[in-house]
Protein backbone atom coordinates (compact mmCIF):
# COMPACT_ATOMS: atom_id res chain seq x y z
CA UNK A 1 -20.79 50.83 2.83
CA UNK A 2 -24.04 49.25 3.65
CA UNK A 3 -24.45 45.51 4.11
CA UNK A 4 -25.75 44.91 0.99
CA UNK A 5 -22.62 46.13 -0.82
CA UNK A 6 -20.59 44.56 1.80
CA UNK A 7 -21.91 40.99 0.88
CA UNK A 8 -22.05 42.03 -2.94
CA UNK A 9 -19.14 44.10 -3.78
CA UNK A 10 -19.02 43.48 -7.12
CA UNK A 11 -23.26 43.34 -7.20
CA UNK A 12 -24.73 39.89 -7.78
CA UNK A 13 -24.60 37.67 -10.29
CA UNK A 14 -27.44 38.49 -13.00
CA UNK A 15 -29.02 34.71 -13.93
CA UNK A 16 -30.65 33.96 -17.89
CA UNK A 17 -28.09 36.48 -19.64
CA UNK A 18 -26.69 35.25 -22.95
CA UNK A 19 -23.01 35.24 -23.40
CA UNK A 20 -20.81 35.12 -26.87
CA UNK A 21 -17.93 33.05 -27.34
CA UNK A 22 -16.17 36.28 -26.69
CA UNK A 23 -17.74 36.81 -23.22
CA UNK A 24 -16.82 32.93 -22.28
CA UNK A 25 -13.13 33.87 -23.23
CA UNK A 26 -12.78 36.46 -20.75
CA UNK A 27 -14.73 34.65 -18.05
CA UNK A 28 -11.97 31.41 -18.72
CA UNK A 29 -9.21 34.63 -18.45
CA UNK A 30 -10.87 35.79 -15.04
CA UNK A 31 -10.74 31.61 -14.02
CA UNK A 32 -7.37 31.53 -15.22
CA UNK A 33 -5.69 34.81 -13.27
CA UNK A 34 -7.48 33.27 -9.50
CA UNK A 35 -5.15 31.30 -8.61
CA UNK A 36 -2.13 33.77 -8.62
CA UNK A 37 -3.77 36.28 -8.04
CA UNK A 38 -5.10 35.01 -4.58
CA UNK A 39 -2.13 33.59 -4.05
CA UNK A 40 -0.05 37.17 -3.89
CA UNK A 41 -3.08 38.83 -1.85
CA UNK A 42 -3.53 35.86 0.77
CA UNK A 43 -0.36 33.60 1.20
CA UNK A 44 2.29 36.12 3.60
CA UNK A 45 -1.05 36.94 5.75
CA UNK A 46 -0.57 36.10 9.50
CA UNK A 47 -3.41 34.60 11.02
CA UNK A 48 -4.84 37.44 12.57
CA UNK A 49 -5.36 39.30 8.94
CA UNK A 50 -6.60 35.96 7.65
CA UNK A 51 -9.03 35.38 10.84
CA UNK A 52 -10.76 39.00 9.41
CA UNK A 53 -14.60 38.63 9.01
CA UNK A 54 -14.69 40.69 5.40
CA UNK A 55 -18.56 41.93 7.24
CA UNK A 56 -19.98 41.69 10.36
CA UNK A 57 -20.51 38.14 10.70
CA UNK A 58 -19.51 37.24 7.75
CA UNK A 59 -16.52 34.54 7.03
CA UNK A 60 -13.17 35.59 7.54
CA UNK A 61 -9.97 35.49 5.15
CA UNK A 62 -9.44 32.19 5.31
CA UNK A 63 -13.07 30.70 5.22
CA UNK A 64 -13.36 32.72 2.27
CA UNK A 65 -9.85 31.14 0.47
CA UNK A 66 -11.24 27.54 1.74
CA UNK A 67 -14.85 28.09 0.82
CA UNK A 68 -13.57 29.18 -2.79
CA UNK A 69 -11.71 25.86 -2.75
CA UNK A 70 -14.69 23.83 -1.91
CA UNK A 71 -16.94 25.54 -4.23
CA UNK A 72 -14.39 25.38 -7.35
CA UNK A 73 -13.54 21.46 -7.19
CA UNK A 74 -17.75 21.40 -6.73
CA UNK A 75 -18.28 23.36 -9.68
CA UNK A 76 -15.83 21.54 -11.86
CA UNK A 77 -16.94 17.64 -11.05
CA UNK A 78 -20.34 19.43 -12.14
CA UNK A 79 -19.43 20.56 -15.44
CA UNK A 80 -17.88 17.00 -16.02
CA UNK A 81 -20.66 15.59 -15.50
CA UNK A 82 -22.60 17.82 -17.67
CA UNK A 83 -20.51 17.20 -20.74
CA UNK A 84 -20.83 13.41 -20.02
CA UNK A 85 -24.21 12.88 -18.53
CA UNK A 86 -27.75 13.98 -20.76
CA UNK A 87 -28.43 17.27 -18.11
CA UNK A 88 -27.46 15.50 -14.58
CA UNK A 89 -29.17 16.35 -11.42
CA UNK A 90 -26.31 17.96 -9.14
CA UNK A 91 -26.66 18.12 -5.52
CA UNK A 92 -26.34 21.20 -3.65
CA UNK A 93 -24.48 21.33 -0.37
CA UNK A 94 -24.82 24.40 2.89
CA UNK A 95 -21.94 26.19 2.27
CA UNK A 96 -22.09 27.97 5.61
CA UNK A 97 -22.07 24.23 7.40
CA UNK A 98 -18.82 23.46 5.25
CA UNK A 99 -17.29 26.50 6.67
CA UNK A 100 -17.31 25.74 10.11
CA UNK A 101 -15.61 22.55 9.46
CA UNK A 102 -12.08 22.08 11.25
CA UNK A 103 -10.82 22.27 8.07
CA UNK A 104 -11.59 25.39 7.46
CA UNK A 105 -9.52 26.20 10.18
CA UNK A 106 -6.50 25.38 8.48
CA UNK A 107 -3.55 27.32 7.25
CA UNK A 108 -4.72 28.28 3.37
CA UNK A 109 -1.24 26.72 1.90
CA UNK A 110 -3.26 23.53 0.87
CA UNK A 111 -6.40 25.45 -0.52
CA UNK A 112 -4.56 27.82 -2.41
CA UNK A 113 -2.71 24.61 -4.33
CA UNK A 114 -5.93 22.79 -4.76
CA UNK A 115 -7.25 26.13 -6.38
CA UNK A 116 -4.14 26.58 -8.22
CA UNK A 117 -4.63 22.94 -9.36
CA UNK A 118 -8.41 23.01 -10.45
CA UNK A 119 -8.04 26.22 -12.22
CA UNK A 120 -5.43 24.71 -14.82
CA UNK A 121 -7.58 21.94 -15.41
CA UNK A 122 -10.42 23.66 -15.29
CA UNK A 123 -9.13 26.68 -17.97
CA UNK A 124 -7.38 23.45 -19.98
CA UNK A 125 -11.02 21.94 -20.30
CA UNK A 126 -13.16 24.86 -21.02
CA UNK A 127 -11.09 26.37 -23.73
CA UNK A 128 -11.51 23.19 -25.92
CA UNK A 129 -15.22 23.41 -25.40
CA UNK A 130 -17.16 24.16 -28.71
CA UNK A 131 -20.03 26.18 -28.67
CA UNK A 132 -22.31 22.67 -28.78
CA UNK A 133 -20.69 21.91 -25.64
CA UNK A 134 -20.54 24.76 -23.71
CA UNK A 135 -24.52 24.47 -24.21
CA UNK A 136 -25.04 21.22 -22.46
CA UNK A 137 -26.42 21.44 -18.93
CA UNK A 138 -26.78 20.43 -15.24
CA UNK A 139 -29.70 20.27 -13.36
CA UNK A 140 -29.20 21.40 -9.86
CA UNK A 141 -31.89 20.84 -7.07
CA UNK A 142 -31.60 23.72 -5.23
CA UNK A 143 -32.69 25.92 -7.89
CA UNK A 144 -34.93 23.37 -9.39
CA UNK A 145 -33.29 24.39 -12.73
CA UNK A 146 -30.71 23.48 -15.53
CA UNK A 147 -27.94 25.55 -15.83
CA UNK A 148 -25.98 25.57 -18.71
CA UNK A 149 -22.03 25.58 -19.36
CA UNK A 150 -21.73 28.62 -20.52
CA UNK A 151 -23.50 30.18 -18.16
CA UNK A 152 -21.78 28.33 -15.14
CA UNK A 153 -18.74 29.41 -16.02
CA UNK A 154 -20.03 33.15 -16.12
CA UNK A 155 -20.90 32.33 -12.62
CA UNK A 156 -17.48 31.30 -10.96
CA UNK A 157 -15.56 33.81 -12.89
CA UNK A 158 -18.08 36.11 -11.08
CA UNK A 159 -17.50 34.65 -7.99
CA UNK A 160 -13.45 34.33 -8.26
CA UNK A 161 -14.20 38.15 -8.58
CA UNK A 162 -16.82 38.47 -5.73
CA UNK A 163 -14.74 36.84 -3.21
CA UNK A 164 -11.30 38.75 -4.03
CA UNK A 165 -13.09 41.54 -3.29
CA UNK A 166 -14.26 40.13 -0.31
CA UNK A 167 -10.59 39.34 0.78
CA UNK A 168 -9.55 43.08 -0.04
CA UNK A 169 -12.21 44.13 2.20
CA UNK A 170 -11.02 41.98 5.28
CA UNK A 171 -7.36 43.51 4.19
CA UNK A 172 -8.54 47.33 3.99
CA UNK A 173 -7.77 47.19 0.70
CA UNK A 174 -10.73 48.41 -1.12
């Protein structure tokens, strides 16, 4: 495998696509399966297989299960904002700083419950959305752009995806 595939197993997310109600059902599924599904892959690891870089120099096991943490419990305060705020500006943050904090350092036990946690509100909330609100948007300032519900949530069911595989790399797995 070549780097490329090694940082984009699953290829990367395509931007501007239009989903259906349809596609937004199976993208709440994906949301809803993380948890347990990262749960049986990652939680009887010892701490060598979770300090496994899934690439050269890339974050290991448990950085990943941590960053995915992180980046959930970001992208759900976003969309709450979004359904209450007229298109709110969003702040990005360096995922690769958050990463090296101690925390990140930690045993996943706690990350895995905060995922586990987020991902039942999170599925809870978006399968009431209606199709009005699944159009309301963020703006974020990294990408100088407004992103739209629907679309965001296309975007973490991609990357629940992106980083299992990840994790099944680490593991040999894949």
């Amino acid at each position: 495998m070549n780097l490329e595939q090694l940082k984009y197993p699953i290829g990367d997310f395509e931007y501007g696509k239009k989903y259906s109600i349809r596609d937004t059902k199976a993208h709440i599924k994906t949301l809803e399966k993380l948890p347990q599904r990262l749960k049986a892959l990652t939680s009887n690891l010892n701490d060598t297989e979770l300090d496994t870089p899934y690439r050269p120099e890339g974050w290991t096991v448990r950085q990943v299960v941590h960053h995915i943490a992180d980046s959930h419990i970001n992208m759900f305060t976003r969309i709450r904002f979004a359904l209450t705020e007229q298109n709110p500006p969003i702040k990005g943050y360096d995922e690769g700083a958050w990463a090296q904090l101690p925390d990140h350092q930690m045993p996943v036990k706690p990350s895995l419950q905060i995922i586990e946690g987020v991902h039942k509100r999170m599925v809870y909330l978006f399968k009431s959305l209606d199709k009005q609100a699944l159009k309301k948007t963020y703006y974020h300032n990294g990408y100088q752009k407004s992103f739209e519900i629907q679309e965001v949530i296309a975007l973490y069911a991609w990357h629940s995806e992106h980083h299992y595989q990840h994790i099944l790399q680490a593991l040999g797995k894949r």
